[in-house]
PDB file of N, CA and C in Angstrom:
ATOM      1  N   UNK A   1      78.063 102.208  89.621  1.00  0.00           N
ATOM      2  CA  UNK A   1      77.489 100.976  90.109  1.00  0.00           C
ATOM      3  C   UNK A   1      78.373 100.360  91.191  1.00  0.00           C
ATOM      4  N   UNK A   2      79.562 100.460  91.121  1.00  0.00           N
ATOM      5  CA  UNK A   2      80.610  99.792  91.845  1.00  0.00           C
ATOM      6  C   UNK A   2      80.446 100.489  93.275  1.00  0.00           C
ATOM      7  N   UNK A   3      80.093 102.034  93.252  1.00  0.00           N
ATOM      8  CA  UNK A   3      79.912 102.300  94.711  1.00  0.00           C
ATOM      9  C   UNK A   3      78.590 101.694  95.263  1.00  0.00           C
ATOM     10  N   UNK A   4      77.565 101.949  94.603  1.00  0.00           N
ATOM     11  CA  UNK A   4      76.346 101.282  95.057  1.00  0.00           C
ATOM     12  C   UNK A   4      76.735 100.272  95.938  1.00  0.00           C
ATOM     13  N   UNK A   5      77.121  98.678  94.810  1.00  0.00           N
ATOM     14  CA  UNK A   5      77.920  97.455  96.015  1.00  0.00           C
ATOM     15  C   UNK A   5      78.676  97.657  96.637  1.00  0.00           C
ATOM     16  N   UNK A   6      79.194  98.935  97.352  1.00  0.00           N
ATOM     17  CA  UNK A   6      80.200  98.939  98.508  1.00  0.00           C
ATOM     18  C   UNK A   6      81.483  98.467  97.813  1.00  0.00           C
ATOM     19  N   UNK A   7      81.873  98.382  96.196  1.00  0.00           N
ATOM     20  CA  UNK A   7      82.986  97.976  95.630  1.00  0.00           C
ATOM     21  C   UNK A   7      84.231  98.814  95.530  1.00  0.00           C
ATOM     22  N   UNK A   8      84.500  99.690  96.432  1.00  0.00           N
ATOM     23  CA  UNK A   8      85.056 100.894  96.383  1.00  0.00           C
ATOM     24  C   UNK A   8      86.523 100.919  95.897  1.00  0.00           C
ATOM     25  N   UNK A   9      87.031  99.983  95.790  1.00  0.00           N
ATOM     26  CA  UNK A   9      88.585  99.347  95.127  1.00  0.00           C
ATOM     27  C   UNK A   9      88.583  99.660  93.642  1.00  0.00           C
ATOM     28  N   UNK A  10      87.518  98.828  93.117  1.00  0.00           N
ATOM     29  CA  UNK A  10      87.186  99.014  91.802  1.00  0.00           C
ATOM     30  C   UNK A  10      85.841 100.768  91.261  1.00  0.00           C
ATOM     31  N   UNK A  11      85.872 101.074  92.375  1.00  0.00           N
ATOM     32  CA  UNK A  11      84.894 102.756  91.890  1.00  0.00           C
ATOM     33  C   UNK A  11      85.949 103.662  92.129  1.00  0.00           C
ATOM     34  N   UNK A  12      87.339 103.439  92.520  1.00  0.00           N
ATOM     35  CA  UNK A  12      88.079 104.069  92.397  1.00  0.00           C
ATOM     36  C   UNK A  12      89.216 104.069  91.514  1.00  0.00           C
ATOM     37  N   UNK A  13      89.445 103.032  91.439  1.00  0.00           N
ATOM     38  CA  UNK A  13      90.293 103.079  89.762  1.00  0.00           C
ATOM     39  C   UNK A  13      89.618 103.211  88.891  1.00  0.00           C
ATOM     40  N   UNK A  14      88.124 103.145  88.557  1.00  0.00           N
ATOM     41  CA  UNK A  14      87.573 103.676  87.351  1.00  0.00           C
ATOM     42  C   UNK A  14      87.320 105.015  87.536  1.00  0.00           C
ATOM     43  N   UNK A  15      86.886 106.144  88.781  1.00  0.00           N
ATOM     44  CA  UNK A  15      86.656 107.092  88.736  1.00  0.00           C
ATOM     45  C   UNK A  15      88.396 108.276  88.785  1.00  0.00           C
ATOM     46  N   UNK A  16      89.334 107.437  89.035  1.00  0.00           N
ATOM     47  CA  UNK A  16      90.420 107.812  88.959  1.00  0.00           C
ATOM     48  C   UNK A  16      91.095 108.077  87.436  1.00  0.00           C
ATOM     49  N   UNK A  17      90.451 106.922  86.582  1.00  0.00           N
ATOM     50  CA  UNK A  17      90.743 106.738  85.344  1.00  0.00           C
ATOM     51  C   UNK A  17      90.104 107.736  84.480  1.00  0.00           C
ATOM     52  N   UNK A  18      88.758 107.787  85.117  1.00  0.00           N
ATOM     53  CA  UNK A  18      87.967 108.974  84.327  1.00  0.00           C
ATOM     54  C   UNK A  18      88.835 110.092  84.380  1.00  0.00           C
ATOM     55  N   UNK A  19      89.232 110.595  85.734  1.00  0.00           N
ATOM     56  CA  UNK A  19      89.908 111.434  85.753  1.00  0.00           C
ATOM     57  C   UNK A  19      90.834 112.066  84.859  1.00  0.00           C
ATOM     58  N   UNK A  20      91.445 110.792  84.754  1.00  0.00           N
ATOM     59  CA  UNK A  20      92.391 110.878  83.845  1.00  0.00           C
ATOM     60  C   UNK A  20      92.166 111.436  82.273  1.00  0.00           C
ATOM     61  N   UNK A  21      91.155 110.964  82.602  1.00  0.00           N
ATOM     62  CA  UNK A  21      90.965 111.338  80.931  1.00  0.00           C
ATOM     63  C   UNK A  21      90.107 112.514  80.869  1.00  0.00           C
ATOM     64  N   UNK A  22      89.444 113.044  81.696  1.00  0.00           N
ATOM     65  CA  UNK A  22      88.646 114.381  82.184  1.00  0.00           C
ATOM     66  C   UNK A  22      89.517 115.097  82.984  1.00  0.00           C
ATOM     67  N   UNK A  23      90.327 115.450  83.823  1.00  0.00           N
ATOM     68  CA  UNK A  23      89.955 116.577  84.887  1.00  0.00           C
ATOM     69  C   UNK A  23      89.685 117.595  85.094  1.00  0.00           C
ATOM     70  N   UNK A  24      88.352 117.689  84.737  1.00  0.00           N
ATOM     71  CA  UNK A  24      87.537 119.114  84.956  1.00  0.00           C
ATOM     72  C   UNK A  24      86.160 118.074  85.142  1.00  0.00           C
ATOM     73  N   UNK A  25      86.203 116.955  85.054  1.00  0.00           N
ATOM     74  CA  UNK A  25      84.899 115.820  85.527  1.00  0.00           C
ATOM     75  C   UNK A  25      84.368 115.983  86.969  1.00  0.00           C
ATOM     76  N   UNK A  26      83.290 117.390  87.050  1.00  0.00           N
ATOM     77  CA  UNK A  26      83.018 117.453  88.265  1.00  0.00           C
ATOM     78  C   UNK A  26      81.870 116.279  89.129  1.00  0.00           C
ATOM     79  N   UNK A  27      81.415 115.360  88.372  1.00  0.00           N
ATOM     80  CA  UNK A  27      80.907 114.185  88.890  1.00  0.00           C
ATOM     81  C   UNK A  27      81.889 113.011  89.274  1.00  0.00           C
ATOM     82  N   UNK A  28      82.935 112.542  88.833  1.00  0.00           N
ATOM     83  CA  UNK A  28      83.871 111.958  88.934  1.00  0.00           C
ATOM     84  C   UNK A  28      84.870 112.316  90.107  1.00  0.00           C
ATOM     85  N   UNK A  29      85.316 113.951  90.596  1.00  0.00           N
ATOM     86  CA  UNK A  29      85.371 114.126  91.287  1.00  0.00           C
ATOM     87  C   UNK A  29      84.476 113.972  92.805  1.00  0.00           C
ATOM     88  N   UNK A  30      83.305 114.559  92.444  1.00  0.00           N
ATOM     89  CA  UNK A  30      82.323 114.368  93.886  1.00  0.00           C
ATOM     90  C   UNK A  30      82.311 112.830  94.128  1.00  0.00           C
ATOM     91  N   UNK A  31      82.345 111.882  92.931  1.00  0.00           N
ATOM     92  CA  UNK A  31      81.980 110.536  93.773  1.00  0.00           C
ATOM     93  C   UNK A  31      83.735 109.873  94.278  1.00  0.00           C
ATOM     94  N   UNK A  32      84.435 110.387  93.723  1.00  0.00           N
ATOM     95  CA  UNK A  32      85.709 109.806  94.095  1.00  0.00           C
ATOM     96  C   UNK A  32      86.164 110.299  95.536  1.00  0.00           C
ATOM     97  N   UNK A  33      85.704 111.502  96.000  1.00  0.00           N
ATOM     98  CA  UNK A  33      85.745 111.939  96.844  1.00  0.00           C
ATOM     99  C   UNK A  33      84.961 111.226  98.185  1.00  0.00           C
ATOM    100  N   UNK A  34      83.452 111.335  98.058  1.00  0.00           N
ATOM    101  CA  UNK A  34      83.279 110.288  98.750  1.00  0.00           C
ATOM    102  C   UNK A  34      83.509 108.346  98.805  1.00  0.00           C
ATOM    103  N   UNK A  35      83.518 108.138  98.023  1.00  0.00           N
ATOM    104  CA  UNK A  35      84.831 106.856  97.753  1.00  0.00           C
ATOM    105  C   UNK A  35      86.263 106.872  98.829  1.00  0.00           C
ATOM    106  N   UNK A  36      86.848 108.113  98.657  1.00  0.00           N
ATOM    107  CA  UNK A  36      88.057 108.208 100.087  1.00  0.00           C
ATOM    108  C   UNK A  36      87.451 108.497 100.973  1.00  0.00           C
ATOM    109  N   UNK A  37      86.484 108.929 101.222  1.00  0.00           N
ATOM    110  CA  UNK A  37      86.219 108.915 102.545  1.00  0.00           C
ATOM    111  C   UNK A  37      85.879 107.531 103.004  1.00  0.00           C
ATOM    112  N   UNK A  38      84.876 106.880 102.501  1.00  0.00           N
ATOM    113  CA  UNK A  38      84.286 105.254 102.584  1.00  0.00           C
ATOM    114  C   UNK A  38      85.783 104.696 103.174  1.00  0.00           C
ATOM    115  N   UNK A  39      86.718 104.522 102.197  1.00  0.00           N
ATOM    116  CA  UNK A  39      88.506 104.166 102.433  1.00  0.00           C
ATOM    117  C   UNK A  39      89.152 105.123 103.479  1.00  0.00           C
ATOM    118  N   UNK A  40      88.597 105.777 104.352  1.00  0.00           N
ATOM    119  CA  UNK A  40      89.427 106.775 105.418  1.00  0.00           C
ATOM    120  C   UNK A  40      90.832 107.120 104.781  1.00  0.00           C
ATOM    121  N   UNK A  41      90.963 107.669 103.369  1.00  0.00           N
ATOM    122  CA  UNK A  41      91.931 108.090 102.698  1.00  0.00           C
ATOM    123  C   UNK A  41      91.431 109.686 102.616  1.00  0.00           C
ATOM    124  N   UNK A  42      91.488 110.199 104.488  1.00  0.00           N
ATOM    125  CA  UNK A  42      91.183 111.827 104.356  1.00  0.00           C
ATOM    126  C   UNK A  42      91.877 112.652 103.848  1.00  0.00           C
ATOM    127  N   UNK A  43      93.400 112.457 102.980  1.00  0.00           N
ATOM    128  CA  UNK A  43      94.087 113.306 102.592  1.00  0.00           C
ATOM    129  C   UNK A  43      93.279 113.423 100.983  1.00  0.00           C
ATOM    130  N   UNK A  44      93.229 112.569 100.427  1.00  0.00           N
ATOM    131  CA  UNK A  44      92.734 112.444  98.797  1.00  0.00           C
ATOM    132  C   UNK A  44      91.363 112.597  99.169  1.00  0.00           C
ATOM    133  N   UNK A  45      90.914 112.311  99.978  1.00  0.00           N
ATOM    134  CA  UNK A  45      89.157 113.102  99.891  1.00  0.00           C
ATOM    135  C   UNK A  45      89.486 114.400 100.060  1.00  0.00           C
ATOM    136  N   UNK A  46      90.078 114.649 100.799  1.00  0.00           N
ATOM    137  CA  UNK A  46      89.870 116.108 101.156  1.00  0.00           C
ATOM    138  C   UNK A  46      90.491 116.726  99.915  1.00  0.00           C
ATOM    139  N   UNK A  47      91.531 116.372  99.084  1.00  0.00           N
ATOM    140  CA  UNK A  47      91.698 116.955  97.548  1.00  0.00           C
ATOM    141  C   UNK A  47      91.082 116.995  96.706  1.00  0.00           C
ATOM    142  N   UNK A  48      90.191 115.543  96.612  1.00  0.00           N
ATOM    143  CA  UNK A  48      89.121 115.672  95.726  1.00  0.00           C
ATOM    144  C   UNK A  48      87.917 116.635  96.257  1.00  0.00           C
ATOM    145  N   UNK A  49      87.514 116.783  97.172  1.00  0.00           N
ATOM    146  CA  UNK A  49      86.719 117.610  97.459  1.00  0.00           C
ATOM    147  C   UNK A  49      87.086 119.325  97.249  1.00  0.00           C
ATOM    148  N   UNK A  50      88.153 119.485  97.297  1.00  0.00           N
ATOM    149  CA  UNK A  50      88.941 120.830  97.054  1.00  0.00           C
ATOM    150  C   UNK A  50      88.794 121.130  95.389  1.00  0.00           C
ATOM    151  N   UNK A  51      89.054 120.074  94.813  1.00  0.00           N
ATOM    152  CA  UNK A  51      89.012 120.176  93.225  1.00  0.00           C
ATOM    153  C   UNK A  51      87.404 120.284  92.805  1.00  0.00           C
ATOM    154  N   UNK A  52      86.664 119.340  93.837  1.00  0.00           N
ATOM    155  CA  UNK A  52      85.325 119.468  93.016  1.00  0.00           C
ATOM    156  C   UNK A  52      84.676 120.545  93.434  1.00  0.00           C
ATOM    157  N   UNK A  53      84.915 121.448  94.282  1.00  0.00           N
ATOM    158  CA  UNK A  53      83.918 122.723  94.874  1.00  0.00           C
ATOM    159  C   UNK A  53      84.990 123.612  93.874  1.00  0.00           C
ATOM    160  N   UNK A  54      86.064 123.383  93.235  1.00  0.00           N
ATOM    161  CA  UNK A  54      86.711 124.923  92.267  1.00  0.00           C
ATOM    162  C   UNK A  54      86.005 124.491  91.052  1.00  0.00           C
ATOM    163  N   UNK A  55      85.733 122.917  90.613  1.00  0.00           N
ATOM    164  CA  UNK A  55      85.562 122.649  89.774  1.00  0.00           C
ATOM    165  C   UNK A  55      84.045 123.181  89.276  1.00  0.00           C
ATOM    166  N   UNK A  56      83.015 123.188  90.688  1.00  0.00           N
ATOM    167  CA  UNK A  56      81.232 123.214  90.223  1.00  0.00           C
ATOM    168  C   UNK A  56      80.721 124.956  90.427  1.00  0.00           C
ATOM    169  N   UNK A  57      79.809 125.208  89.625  1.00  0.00           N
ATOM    170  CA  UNK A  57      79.255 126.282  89.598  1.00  0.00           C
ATOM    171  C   UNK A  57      77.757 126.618  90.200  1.00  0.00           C
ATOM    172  N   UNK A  58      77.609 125.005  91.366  1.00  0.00           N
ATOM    173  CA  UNK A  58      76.617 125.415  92.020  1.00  0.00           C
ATOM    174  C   UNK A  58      76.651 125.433  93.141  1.00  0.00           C
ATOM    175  N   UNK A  59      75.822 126.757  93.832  1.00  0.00           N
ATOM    176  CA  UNK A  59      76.471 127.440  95.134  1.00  0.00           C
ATOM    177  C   UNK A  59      75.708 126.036  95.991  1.00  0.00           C
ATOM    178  N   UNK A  60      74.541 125.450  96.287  1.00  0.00           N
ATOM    179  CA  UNK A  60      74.836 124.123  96.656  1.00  0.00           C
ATOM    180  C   UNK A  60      75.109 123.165  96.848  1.00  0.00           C
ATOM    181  N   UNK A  61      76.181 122.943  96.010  1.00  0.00           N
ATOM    182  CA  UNK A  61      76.616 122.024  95.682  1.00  0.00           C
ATOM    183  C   UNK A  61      78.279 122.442  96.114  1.00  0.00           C
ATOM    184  N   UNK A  62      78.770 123.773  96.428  1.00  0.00           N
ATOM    185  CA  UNK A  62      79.721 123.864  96.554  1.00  0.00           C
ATOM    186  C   UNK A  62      79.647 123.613  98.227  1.00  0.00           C
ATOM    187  N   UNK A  63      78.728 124.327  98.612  1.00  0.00           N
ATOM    188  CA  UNK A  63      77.845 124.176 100.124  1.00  0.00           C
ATOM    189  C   UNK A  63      78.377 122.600 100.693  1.00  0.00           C
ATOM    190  N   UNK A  64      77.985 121.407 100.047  1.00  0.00           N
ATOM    191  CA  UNK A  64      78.326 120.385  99.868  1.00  0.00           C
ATOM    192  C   UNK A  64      79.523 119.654 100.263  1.00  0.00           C
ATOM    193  N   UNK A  65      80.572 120.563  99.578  1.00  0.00           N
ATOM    194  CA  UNK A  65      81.682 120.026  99.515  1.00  0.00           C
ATOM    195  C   UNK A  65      82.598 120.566 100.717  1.00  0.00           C
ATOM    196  N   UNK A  66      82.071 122.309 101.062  1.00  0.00           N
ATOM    197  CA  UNK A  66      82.351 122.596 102.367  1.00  0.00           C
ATOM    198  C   UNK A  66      82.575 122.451 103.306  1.00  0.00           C
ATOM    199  N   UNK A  67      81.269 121.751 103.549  1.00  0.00           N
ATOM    200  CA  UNK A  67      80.814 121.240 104.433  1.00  0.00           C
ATOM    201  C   UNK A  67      81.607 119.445 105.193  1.00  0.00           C
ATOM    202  N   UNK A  68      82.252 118.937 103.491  1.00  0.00           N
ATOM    203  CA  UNK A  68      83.128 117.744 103.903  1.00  0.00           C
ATOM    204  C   UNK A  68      84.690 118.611 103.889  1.00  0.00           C
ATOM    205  N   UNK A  69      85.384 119.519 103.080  1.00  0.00           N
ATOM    206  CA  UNK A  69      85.986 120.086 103.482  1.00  0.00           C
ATOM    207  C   UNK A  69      86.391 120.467 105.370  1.00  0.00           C
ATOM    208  N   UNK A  70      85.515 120.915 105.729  1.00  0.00           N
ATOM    209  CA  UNK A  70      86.115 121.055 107.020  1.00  0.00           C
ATOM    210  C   UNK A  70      85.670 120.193 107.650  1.00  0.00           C
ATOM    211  N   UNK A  71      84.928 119.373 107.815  1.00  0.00           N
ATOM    212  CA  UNK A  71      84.672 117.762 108.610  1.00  0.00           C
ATOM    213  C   UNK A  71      86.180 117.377 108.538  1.00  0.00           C
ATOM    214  N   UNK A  72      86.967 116.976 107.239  1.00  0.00           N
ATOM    215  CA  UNK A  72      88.165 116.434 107.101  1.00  0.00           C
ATOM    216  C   UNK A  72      89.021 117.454 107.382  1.00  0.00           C
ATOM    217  N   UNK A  73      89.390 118.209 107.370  1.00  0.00           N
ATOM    218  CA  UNK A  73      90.131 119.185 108.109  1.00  0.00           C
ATOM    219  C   UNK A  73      90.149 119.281 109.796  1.00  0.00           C
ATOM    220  N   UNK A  74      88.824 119.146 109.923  1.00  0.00           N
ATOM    221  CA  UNK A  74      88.446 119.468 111.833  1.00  0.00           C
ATOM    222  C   UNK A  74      89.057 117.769 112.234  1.00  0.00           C
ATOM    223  N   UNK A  75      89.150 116.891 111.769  1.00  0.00           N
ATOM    224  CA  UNK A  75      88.816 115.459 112.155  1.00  0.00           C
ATOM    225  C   UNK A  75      90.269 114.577 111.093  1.00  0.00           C
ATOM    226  N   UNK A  76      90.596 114.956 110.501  1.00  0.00           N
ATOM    227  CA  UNK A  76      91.490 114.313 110.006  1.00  0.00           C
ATOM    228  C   UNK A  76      92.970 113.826 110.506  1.00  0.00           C
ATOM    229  N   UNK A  77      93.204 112.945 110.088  1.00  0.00           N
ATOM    230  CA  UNK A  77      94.834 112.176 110.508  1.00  0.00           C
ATOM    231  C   UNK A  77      95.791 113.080 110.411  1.00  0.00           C
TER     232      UNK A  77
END
């Protein structure tokens, strides 16, 4: 909900927290991921995105993450 309102301060310490208590949480990953990007924090998107395409077992969805994978790679700080 917190990303919905653009609350991204607070969708990231809770999806960080999940983490914490999951990491193999491949939803928690994908949204935390885009969450750093929203925050131009391209180093931790681009990790979370690295974790969530080892983490998912769907070839579209890995497609997905690829696809922000090298955006933040081609374009990053």
């Amino acid at each position: 909900m917190a990303c919905r309102l653009a609350r991204f301060d607070v969708a990231q310490r809770a999806l960080e927290r999940s983490i914490a208590i999951d990491a193999n949480s491949v939803a928690s990953y994908y949204q935390l991921a885009l969450v750093y990007e929203k925050k131009n924090m391209d180093d931790r998107a681009l990790d979370a995105w690295q974790r969530f395409e080892s983490l998912n077992h769907d070839d579209q969805l890995k497609e997905v993450a690829q696809r922000h994978i090298q955006y933040l790679e081609a374009h990053g700080s």
